[in-house]
PDB file of N, CA and C in Angstrom:
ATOM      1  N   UNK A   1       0.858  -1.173   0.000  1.00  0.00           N
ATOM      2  CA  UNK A   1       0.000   0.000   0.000  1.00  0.00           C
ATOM      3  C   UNK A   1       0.899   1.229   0.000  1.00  0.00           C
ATOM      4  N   UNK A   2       0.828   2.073  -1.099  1.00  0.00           N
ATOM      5  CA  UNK A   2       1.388   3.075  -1.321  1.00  0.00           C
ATOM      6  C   UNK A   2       0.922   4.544  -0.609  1.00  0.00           C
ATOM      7  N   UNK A   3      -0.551   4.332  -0.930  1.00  0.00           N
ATOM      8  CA  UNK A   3      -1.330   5.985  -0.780  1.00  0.00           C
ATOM      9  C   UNK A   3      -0.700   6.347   0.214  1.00  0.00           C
ATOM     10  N   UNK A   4      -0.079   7.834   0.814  1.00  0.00           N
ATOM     11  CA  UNK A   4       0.182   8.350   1.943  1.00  0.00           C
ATOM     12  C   UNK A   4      -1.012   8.142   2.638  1.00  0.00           C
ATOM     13  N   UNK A   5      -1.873   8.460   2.887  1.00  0.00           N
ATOM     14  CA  UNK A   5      -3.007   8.760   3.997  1.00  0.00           C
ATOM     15  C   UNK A   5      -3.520   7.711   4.402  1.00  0.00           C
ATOM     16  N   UNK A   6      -3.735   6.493   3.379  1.00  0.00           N
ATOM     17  CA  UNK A   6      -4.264   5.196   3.671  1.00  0.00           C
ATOM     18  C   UNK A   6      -3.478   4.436   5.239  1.00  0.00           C
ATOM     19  N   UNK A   7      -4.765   4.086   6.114  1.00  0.00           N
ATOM     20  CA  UNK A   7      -4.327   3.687   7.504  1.00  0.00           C
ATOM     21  C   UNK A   7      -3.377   2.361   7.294  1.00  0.00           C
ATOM     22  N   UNK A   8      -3.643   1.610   5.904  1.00  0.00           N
ATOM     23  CA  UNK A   8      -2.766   0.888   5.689  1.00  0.00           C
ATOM     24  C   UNK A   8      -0.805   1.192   4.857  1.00  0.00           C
ATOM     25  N   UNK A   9      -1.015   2.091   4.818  1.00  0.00           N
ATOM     26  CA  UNK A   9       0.437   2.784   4.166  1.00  0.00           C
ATOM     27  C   UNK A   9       1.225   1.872   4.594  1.00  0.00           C
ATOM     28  N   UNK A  10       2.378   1.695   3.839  1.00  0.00           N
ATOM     29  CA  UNK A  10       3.754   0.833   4.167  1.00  0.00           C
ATOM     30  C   UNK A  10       3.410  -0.878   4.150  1.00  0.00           C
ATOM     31  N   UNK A  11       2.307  -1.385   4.161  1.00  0.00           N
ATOM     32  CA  UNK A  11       1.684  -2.752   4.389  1.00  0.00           C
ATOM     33  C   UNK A  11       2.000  -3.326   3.052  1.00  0.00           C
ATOM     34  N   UNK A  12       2.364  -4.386   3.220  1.00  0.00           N
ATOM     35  CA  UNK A  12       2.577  -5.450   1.559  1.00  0.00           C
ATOM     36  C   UNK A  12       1.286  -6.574   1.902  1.00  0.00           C
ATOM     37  N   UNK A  13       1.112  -7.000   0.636  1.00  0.00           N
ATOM     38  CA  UNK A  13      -0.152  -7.813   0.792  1.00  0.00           C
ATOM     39  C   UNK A  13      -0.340  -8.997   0.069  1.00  0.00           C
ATOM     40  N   UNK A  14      -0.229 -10.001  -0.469  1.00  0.00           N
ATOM     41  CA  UNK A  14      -0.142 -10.556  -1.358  1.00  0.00           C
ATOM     42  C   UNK A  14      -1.243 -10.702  -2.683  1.00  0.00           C
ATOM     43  N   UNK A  15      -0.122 -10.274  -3.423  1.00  0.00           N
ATOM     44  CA  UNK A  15      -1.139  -9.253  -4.506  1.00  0.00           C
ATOM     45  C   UNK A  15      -1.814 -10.920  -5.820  1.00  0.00           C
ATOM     46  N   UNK A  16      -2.886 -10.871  -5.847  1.00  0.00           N
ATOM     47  CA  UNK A  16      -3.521 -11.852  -6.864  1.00  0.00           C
ATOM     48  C   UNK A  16      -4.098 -11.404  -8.139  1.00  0.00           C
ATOM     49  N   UNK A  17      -4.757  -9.814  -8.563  1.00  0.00           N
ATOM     50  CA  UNK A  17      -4.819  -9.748  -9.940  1.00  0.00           C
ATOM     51  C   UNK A  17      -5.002  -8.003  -9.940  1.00  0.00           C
ATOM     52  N   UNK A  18      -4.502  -7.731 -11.556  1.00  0.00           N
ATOM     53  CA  UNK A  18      -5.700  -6.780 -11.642  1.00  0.00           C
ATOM     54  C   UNK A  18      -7.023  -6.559 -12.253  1.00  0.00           C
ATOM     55  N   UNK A  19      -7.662  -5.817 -12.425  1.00  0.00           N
ATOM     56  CA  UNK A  19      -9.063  -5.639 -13.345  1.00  0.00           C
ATOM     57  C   UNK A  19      -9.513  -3.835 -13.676  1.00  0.00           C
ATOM     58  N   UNK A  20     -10.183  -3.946 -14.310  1.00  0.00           N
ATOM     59  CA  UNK A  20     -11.279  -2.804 -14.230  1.00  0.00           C
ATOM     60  C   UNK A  20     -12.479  -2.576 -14.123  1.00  0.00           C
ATOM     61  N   UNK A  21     -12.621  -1.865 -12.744  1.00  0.00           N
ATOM     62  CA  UNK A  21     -14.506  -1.831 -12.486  1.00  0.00           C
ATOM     63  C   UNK A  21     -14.802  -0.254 -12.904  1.00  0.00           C
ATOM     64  N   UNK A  22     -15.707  -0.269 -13.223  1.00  0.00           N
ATOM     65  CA  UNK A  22     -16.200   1.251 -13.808  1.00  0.00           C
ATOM     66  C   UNK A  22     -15.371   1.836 -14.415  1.00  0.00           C
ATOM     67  N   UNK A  23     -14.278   2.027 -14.979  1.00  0.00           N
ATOM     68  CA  UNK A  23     -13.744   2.868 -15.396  1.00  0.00           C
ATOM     69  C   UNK A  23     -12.206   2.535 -15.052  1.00  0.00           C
ATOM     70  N   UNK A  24     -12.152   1.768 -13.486  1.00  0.00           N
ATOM     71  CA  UNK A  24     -11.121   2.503 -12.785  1.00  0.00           C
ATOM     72  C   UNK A  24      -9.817   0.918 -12.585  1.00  0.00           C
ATOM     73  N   UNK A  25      -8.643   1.308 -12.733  1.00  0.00           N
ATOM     74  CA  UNK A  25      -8.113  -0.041 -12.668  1.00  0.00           C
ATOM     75  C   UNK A  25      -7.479  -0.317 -11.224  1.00  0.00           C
ATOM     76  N   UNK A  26      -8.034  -1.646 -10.546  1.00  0.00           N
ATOM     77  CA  UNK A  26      -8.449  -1.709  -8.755  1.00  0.00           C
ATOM     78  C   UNK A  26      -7.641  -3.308  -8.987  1.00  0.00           C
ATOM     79  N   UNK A  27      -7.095  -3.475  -7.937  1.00  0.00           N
ATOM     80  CA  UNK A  27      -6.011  -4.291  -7.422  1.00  0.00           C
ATOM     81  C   UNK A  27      -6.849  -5.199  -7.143  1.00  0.00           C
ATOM     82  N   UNK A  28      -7.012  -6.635  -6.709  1.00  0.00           N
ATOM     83  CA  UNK A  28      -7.466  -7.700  -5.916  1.00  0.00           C
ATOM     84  C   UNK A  28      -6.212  -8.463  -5.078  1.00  0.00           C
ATOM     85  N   UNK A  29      -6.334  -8.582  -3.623  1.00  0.00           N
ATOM     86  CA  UNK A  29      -5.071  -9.061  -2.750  1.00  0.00           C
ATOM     87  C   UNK A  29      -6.053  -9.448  -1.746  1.00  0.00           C
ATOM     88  N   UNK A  30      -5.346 -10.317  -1.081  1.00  0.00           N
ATOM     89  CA  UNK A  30      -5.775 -11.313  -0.023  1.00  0.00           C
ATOM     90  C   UNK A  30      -5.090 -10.009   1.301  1.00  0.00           C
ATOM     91  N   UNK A  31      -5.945 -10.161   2.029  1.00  0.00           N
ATOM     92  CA  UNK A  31      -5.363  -9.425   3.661  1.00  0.00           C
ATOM     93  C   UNK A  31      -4.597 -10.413   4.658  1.00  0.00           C
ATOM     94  N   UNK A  32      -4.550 -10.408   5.633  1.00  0.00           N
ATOM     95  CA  UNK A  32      -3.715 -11.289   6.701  1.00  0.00           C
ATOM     96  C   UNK A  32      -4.820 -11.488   7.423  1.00  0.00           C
ATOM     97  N   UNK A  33      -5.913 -11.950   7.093  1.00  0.00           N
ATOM     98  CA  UNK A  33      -7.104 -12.927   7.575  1.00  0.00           C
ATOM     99  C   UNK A  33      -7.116 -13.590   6.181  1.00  0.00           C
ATOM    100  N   UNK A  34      -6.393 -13.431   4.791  1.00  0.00           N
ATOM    101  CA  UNK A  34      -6.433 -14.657   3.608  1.00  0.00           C
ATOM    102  C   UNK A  34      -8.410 -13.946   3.064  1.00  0.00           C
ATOM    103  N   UNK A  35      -8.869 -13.103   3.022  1.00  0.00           N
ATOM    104  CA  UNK A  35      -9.963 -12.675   3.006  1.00  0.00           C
ATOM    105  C   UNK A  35      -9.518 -11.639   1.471  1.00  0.00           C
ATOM    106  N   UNK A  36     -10.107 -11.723   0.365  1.00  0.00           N
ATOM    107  CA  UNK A  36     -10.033 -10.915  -0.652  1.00  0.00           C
ATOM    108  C   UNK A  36     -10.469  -9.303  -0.868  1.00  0.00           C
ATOM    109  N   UNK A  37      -9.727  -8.865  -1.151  1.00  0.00           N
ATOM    110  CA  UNK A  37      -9.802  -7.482  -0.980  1.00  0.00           C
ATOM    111  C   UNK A  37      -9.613  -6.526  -1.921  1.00  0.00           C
ATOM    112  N   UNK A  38      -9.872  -5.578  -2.436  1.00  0.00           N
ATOM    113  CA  UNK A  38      -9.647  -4.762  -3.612  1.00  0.00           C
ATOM    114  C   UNK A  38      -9.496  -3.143  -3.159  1.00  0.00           C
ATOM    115  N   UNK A  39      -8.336  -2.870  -4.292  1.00  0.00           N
ATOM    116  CA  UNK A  39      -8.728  -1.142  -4.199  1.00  0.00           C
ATOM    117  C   UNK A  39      -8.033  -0.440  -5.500  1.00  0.00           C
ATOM    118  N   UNK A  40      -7.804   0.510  -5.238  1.00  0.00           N
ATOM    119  CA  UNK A  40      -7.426   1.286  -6.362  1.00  0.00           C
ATOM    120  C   UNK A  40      -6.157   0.707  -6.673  1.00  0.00           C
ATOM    121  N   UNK A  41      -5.717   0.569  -8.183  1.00  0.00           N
ATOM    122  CA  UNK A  41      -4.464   0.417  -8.608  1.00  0.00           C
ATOM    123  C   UNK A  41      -3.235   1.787  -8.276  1.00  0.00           C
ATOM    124  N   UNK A  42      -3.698   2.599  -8.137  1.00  0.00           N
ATOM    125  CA  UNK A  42      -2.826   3.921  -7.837  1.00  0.00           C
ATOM    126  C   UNK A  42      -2.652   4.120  -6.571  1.00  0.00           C
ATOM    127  N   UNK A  43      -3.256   3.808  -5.386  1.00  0.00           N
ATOM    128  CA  UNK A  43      -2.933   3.674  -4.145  1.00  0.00           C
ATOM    129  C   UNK A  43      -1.691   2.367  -3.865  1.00  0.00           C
ATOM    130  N   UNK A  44      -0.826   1.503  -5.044  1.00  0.00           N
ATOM    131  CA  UNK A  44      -0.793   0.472  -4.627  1.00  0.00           C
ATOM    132  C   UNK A  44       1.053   0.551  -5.434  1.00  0.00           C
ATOM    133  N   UNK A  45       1.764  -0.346  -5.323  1.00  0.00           N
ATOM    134  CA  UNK A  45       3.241  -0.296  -5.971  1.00  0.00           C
ATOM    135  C   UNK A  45       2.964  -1.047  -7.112  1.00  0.00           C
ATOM    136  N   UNK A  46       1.950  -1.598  -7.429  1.00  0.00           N
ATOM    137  CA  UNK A  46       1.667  -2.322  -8.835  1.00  0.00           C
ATOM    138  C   UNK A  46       1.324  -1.070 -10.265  1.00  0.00           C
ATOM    139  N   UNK A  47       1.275  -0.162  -9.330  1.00  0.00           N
ATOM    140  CA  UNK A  47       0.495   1.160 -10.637  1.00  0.00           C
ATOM    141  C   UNK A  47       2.357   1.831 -11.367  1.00  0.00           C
ATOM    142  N   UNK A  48       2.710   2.076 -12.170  1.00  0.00           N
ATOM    143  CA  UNK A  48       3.643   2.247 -12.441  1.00  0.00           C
ATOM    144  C   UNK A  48       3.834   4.128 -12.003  1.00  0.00           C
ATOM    145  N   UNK A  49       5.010   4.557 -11.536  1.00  0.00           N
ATOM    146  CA  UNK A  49       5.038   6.180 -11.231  1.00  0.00           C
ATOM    147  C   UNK A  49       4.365   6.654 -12.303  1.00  0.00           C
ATOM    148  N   UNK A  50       3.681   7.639 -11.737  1.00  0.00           N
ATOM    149  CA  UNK A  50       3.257   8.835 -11.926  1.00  0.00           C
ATOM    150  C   UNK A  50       4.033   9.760 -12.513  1.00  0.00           C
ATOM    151  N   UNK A  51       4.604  10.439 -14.445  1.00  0.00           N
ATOM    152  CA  UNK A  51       5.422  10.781 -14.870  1.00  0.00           C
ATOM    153  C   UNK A  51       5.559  12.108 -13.917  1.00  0.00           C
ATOM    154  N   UNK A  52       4.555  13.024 -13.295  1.00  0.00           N
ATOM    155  CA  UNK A  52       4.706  14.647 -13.181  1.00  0.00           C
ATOM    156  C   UNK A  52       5.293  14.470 -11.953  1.00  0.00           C
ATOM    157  N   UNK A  53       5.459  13.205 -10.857  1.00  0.00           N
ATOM    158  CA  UNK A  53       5.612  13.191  -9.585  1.00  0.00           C
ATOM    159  C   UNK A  53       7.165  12.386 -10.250  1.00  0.00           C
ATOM    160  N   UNK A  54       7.438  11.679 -10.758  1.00  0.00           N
ATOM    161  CA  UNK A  54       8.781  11.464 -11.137  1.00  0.00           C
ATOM    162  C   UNK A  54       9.621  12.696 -11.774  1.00  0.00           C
ATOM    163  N   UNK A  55       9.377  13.582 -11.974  1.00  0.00           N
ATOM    164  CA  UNK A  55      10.106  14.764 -12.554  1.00  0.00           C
ATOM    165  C   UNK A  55      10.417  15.860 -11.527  1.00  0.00           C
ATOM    166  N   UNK A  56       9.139  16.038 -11.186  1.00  0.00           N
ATOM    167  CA  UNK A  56       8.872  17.151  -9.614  1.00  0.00           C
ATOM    168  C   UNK A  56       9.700  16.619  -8.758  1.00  0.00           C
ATOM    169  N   UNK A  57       9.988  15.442  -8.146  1.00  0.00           N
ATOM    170  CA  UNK A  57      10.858  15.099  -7.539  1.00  0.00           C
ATOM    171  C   UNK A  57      10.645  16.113  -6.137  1.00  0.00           C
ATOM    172  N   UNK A  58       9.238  15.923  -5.647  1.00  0.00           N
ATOM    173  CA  UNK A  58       9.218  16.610  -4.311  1.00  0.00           C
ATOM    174  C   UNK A  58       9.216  18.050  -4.656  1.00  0.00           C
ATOM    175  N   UNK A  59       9.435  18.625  -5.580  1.00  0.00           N
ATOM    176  CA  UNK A  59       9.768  20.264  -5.896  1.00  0.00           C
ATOM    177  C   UNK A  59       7.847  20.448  -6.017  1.00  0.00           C
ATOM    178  N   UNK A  60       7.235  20.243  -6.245  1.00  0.00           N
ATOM    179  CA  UNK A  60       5.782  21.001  -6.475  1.00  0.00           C
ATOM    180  C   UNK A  60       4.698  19.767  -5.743  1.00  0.00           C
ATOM    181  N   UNK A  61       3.755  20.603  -4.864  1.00  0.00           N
ATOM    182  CA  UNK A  61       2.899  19.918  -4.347  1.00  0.00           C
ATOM    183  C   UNK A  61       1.565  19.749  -5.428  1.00  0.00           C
ATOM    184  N   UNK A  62       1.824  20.194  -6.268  1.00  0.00           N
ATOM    185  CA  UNK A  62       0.154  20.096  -7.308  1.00  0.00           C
ATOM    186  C   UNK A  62       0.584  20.271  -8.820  1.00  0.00           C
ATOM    187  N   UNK A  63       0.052  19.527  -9.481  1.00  0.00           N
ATOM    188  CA  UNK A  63      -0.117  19.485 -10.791  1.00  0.00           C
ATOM    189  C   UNK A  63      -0.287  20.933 -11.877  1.00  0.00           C
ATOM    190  N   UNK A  64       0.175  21.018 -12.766  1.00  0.00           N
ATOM    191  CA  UNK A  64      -0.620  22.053 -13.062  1.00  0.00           C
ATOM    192  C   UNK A  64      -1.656  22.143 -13.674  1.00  0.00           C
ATOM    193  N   UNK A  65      -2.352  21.080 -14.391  1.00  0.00           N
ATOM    194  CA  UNK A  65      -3.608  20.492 -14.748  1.00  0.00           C
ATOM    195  C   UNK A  65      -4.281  21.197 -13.437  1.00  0.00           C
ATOM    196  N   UNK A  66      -3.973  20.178 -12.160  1.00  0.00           N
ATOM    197  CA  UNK A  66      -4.916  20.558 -10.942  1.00  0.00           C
ATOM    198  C   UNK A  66      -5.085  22.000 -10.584  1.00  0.00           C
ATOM    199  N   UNK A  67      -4.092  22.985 -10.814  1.00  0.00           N
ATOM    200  CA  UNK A  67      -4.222  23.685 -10.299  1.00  0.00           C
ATOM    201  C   UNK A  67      -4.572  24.581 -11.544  1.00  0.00           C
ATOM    202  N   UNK A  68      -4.712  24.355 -12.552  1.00  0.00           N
ATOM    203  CA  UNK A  68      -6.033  25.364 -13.795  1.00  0.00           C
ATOM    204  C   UNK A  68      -7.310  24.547 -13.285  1.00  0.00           C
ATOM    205  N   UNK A  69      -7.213  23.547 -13.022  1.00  0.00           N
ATOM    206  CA  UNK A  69      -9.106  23.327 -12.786  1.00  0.00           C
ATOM    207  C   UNK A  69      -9.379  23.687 -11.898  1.00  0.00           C
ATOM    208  N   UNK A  70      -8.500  23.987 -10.577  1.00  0.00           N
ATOM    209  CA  UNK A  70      -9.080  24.705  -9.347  1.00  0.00           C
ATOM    210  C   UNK A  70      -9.058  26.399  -9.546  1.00  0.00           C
ATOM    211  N   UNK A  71      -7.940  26.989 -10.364  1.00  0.00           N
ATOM    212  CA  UNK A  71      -8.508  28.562 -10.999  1.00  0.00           C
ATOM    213  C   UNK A  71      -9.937  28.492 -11.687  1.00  0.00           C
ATOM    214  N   UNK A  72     -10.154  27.715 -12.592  1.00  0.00           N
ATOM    215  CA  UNK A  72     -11.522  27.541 -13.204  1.00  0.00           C
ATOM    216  C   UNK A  72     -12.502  27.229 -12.077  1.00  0.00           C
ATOM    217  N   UNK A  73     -12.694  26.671 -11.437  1.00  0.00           N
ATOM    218  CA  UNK A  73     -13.622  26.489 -10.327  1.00  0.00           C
ATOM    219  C   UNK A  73     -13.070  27.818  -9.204  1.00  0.00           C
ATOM    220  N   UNK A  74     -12.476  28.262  -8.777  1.00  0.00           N
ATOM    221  CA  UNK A  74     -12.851  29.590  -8.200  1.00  0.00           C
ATOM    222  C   UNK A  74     -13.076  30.902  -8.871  1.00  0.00           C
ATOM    223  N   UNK A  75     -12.694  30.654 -10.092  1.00  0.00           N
ATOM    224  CA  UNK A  75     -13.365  31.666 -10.814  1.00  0.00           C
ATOM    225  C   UNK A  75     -14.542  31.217 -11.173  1.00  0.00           C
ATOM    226  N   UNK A  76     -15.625  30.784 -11.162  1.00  0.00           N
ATOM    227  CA  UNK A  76     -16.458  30.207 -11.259  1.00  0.00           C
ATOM    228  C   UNK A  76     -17.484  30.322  -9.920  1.00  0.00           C
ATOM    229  N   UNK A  77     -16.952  30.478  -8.853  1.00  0.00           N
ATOM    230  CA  UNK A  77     -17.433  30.808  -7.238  1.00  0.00           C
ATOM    231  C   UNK A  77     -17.366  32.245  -7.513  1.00  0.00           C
ATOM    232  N   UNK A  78     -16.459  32.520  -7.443  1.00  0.00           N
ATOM    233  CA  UNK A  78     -16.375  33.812  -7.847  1.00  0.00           C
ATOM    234  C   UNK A  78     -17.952  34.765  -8.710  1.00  0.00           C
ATOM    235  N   UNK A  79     -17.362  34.230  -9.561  1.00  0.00           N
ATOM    236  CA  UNK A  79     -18.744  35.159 -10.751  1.00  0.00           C
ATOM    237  C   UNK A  79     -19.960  35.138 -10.182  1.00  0.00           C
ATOM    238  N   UNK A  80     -20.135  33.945  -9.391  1.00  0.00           N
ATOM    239  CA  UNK A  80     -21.892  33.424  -9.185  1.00  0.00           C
ATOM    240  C   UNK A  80     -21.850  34.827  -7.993  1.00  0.00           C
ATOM    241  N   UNK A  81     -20.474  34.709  -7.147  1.00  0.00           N
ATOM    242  CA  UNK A  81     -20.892  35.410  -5.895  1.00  0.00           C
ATOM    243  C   UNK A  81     -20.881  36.986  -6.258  1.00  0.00           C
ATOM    244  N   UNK A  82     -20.463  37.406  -7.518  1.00  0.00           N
ATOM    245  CA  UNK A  82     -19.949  38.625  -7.442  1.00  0.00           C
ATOM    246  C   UNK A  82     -21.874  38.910  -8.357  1.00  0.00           C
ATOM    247  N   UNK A  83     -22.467  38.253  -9.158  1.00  0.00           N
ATOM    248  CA  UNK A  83     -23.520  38.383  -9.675  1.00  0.00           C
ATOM    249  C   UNK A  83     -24.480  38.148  -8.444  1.00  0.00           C
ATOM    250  N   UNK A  84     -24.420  37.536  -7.341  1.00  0.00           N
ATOM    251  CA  UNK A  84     -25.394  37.228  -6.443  1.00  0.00           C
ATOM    252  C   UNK A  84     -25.517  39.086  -5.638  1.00  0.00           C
ATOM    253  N   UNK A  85     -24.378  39.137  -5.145  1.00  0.00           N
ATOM    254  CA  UNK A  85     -24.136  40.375  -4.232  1.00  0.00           C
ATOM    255  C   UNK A  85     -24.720  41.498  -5.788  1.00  0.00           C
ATOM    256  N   UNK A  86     -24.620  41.895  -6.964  1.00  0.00           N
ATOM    257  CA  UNK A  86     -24.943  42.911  -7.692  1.00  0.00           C
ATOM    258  C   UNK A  86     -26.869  42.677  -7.796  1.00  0.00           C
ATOM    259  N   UNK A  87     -27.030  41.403  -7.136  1.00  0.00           N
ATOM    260  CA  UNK A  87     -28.293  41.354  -7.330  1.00  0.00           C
ATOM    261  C   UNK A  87     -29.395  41.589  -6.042  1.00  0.00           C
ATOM    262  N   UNK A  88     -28.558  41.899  -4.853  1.00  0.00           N
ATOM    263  CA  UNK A  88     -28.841  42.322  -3.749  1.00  0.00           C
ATOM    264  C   UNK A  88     -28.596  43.917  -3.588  1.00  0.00           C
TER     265      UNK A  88
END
């Protein structure tokens, strides 16, 4: 288990396949009760790096994809609020 935040971080698991459900490509591994389990392929060391996080090398916390869709979405808060208040 890769994800930072995941309560399982640092845990190895014995990994049995991958697949795709909806869209998304999700791991299948047995836990340490031998009980089958699934999750995201990108939370996991089976997903291959991430090219923008292999380059960044720790130098940038956000994408810049991520961070034009979050300008577009506060500009977007923005307008509604600045048209709400001209309408009061």
């Amino acid at each position: 288990m890769t994800h930072p935040f995941h309560p399982l971080n640092g845990r190895e698991f014995e990994f049995i396949q991958t697949r795709t459900c909806w869209g998304v490509e999700r791991v299948d591994y047995l836990d340490e009760d031998g009980t089958l389990r699934n999750l995201p392929m990108a939370w996991t060391s089976v997903a291959s790096e991430d090219p923008f996080v292999r380059v960044a090398t720790g130098r940038s916390a956000f994408r810049v994809s991520d961070l034009l869709a979050l300008a577009t979405l506060l500009d977007g808060l923005c307008r509604d609020d600045c048209a709400e208040k001209r309408a009061n």
